[in-house]
N, C-alpha and C. Protein backbone atom coordinates (compact mmCIF):
# COMPACT_ATOMS: atom_id res chain seq x y z
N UNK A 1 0.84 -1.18 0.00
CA UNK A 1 0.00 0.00 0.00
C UNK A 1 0.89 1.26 0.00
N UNK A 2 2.21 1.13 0.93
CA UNK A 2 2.65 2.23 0.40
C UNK A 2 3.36 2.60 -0.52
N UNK A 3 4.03 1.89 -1.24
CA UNK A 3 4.68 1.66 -2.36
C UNK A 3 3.42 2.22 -3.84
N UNK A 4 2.56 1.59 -3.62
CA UNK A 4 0.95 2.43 -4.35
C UNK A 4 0.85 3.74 -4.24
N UNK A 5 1.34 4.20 -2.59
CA UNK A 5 0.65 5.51 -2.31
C UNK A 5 1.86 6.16 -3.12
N UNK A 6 3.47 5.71 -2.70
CA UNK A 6 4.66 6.49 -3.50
C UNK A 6 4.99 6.64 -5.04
N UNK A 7 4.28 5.92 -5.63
CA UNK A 7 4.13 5.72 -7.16
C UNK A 7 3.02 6.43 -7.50
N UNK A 8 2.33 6.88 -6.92
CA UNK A 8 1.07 7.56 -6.92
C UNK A 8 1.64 8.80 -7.08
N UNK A 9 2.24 9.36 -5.67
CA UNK A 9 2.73 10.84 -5.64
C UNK A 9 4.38 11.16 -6.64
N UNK A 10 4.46 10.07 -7.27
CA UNK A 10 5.58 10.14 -8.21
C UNK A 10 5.00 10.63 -9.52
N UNK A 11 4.44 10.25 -9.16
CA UNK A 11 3.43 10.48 -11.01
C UNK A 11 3.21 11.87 -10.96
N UNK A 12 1.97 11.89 -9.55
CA UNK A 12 1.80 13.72 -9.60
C UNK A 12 2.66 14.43 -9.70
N UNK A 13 4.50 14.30 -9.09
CA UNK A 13 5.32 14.95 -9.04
C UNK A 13 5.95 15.03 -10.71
N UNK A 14 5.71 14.11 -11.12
CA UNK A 14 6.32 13.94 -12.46
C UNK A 14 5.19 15.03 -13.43
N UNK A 15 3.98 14.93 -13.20
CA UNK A 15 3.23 15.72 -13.68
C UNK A 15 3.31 17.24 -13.56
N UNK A 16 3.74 17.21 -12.13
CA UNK A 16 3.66 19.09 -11.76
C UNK A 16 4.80 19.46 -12.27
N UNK A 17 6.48 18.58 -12.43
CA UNK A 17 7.40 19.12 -13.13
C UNK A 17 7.50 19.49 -14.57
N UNK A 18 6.80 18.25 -15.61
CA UNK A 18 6.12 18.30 -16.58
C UNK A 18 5.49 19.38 -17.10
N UNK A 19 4.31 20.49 -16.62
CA UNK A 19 3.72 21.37 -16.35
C UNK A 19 4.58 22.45 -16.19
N UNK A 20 5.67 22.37 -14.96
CA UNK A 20 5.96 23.45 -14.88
C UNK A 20 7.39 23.87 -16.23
N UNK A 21 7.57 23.24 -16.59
CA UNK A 21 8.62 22.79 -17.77
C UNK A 21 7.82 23.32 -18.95
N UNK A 22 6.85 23.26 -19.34
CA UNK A 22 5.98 23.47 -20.35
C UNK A 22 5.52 25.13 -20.68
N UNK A 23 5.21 25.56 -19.04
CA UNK A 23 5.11 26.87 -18.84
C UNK A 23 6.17 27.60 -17.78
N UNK A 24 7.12 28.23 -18.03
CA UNK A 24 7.98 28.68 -17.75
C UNK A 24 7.46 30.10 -16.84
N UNK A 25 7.89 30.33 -16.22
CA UNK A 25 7.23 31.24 -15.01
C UNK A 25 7.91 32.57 -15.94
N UNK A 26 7.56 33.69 -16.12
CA UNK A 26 8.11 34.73 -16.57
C UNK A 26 8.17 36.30 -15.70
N UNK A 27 9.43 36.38 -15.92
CA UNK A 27 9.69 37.28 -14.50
C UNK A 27 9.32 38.31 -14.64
N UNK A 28 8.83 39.36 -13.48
CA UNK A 28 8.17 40.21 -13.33
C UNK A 28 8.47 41.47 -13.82
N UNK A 29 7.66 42.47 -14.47
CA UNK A 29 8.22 43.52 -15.44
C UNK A 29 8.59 44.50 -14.26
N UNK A 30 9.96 45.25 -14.80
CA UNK A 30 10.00 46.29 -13.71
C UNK A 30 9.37 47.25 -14.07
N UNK A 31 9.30 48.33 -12.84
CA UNK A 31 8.62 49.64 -13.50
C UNK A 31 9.57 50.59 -13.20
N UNK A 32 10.27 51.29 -13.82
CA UNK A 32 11.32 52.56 -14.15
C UNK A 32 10.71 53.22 -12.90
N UNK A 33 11.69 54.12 -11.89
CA UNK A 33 11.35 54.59 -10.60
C UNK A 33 10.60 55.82 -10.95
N UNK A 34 10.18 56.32 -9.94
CA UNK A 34 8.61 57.60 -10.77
C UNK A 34 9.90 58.91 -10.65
N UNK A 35 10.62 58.83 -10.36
CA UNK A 35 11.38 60.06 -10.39
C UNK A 35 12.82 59.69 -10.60
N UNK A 36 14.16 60.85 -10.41
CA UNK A 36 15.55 60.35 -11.19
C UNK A 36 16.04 59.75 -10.10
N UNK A 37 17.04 58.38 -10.40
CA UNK A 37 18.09 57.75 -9.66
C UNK A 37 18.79 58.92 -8.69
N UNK A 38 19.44 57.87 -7.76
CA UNK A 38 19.96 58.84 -6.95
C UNK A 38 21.62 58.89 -8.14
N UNK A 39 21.92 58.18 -9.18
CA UNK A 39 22.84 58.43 -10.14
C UNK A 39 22.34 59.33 -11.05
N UNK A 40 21.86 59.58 -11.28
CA UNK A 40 20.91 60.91 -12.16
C UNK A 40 21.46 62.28 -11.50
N UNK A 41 20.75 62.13 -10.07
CA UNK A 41 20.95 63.46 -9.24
C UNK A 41 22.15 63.82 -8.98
N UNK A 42 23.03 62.33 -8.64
CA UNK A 42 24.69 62.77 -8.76
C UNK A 42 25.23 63.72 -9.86
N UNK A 43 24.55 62.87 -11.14
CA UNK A 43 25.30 63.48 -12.33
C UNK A 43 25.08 65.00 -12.37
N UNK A 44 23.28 65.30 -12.36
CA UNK A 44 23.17 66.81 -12.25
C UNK A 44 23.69 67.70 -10.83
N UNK A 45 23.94 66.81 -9.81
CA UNK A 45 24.77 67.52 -9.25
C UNK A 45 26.03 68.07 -9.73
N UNK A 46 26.45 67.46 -9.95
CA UNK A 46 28.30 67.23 -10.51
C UNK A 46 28.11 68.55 -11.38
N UNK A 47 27.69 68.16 -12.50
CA UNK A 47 27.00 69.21 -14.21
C UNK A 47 27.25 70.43 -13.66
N UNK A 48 26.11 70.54 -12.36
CA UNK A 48 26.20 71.61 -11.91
C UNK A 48 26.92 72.85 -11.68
N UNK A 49 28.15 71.99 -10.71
CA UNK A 49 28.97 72.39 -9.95
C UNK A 49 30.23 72.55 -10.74
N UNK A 50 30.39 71.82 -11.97
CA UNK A 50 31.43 72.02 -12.66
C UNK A 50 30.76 73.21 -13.91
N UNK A 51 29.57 73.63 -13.99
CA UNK A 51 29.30 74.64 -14.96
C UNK A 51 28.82 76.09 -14.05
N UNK A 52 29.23 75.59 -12.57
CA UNK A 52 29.06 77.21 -11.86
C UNK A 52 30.95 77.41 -11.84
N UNK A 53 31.53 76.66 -11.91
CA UNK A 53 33.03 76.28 -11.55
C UNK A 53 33.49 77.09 -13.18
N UNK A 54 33.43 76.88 -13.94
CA UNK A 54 33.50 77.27 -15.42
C UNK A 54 33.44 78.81 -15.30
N UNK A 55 32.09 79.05 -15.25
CA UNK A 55 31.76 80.52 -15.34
C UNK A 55 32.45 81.26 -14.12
N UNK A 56 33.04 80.98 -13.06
CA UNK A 56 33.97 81.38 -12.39
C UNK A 56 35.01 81.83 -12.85
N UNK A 57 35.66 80.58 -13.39
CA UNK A 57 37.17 80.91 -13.92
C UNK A 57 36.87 81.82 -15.00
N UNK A 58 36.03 81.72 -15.68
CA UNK A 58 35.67 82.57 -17.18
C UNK A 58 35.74 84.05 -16.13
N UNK A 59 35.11 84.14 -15.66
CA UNK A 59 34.52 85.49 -14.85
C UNK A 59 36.18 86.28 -14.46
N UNK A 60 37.30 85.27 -13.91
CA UNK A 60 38.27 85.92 -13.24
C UNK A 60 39.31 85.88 -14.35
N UNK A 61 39.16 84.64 -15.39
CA UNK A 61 40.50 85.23 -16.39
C UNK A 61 40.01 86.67 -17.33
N UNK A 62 38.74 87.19 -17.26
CA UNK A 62 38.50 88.02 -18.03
C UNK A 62 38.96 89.49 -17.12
N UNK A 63 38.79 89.41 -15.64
CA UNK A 63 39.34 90.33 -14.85
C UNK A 63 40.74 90.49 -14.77
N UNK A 64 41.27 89.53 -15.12
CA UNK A 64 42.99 89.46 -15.00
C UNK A 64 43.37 90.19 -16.25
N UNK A 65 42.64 89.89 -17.05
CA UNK A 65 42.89 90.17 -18.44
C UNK A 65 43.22 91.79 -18.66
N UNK A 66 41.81 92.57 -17.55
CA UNK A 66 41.33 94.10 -17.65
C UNK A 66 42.54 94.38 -16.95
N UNK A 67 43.15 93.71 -15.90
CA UNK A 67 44.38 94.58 -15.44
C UNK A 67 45.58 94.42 -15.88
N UNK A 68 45.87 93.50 -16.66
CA UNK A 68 47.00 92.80 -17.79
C UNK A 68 46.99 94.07 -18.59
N UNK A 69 46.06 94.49 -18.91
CA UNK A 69 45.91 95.87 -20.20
C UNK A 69 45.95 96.88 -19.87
N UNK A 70 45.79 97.34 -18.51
CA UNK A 70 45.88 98.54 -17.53
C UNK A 70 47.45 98.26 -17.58
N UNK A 71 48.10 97.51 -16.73
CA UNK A 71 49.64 96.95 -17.08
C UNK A 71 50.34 97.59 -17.88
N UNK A 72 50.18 97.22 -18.88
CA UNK A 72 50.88 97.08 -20.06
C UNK A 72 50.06 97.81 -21.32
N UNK A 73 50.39 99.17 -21.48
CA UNK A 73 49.50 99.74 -22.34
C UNK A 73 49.56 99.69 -23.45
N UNK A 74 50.52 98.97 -23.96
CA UNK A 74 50.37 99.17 -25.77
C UNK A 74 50.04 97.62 -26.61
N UNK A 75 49.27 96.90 -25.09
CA UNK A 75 48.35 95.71 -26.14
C UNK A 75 46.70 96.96 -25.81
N UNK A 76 46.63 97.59 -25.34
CA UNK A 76 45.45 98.46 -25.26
C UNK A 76 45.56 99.44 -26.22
N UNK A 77 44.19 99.87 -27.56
CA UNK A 77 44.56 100.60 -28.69
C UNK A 77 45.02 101.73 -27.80
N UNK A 78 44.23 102.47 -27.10
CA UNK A 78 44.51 103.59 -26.88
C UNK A 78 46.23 103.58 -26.44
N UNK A 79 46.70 103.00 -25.79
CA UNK A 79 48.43 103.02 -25.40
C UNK A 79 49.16 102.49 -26.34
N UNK A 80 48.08 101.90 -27.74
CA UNK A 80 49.59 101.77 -28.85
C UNK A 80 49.50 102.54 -29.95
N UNK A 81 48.56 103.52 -29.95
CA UNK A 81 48.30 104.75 -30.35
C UNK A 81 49.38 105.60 -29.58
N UNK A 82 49.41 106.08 -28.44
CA UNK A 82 50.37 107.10 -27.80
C UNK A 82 51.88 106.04 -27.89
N UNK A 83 52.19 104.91 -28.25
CA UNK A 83 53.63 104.38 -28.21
C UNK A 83 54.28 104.39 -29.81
N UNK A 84 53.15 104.48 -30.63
CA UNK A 84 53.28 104.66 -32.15
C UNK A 84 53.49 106.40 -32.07
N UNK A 85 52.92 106.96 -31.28
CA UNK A 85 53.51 108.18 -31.64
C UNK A 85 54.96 108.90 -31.23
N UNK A 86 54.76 108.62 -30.26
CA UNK A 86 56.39 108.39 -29.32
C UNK A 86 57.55 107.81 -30.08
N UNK A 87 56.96 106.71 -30.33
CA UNK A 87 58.34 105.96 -31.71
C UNK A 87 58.57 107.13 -32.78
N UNK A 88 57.34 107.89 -33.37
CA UNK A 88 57.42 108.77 -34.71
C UNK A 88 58.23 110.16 -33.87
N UNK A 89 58.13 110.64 -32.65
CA UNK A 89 58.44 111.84 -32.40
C UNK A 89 60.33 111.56 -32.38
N UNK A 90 60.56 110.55 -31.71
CA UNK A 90 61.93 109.53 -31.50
C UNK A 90 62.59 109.95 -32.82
N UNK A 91 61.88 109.51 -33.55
CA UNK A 91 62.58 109.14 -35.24
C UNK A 91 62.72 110.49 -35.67
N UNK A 92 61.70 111.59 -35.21
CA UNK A 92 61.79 112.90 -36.12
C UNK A 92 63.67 113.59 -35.18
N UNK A 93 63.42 113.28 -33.92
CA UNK A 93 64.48 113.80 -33.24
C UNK A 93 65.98 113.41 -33.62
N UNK A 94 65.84 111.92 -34.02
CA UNK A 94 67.35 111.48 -34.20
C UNK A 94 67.62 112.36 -35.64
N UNK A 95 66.45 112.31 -36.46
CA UNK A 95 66.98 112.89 -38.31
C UNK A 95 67.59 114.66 -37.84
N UNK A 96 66.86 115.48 -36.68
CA UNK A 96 67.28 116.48 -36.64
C UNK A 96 68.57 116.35 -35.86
């Protein structure tokens, strides 16, 4: 009888593997998170901070620049206007 009952539940087992072999369980769809990764937010963090970082340096090489030309007046028209004339007054002095 029990040998009946174990050939019995062999079969069913052979059946439910059978079955489950046939139909393959298919895994569950994800759903994309309702808002950005916390890798998202990194990135636009970062973006951020390196395009306020940018306009910084832009901001101070253009100030260095205004006193580079205060400096040094004859990359500024107006001081290579008065150094072009200076050279011509030079030249009239040595001919006299």
């Amino acid at each position: 009888m029990e040998k009946r009952q174990d050939a019995i539940k062999i079969e069913e087992l052979k059946g439910s593997l059978a079955h489950l072999q046939n139909h393959p369980v298919e895994p569950p769809i994800l759903k994309p998170p309702a808002g950005p990764s916390d890798l998202e937010k990194n990135v636009e963090t970062e973006t951020k901070y390196l395009r306020d970082k940018l306009r910084e340096q832009e901001r101070l090489q253009e100030a260095k620049m205004r006193l580079w030309e205060q400096e040094v007046p004859f990359l500024n028209p107006a001081g290579a206007g008065a150094q072009e004339e200076q050279a011509r007054l030079c030249e009239q002095l040595q001919k006299q």
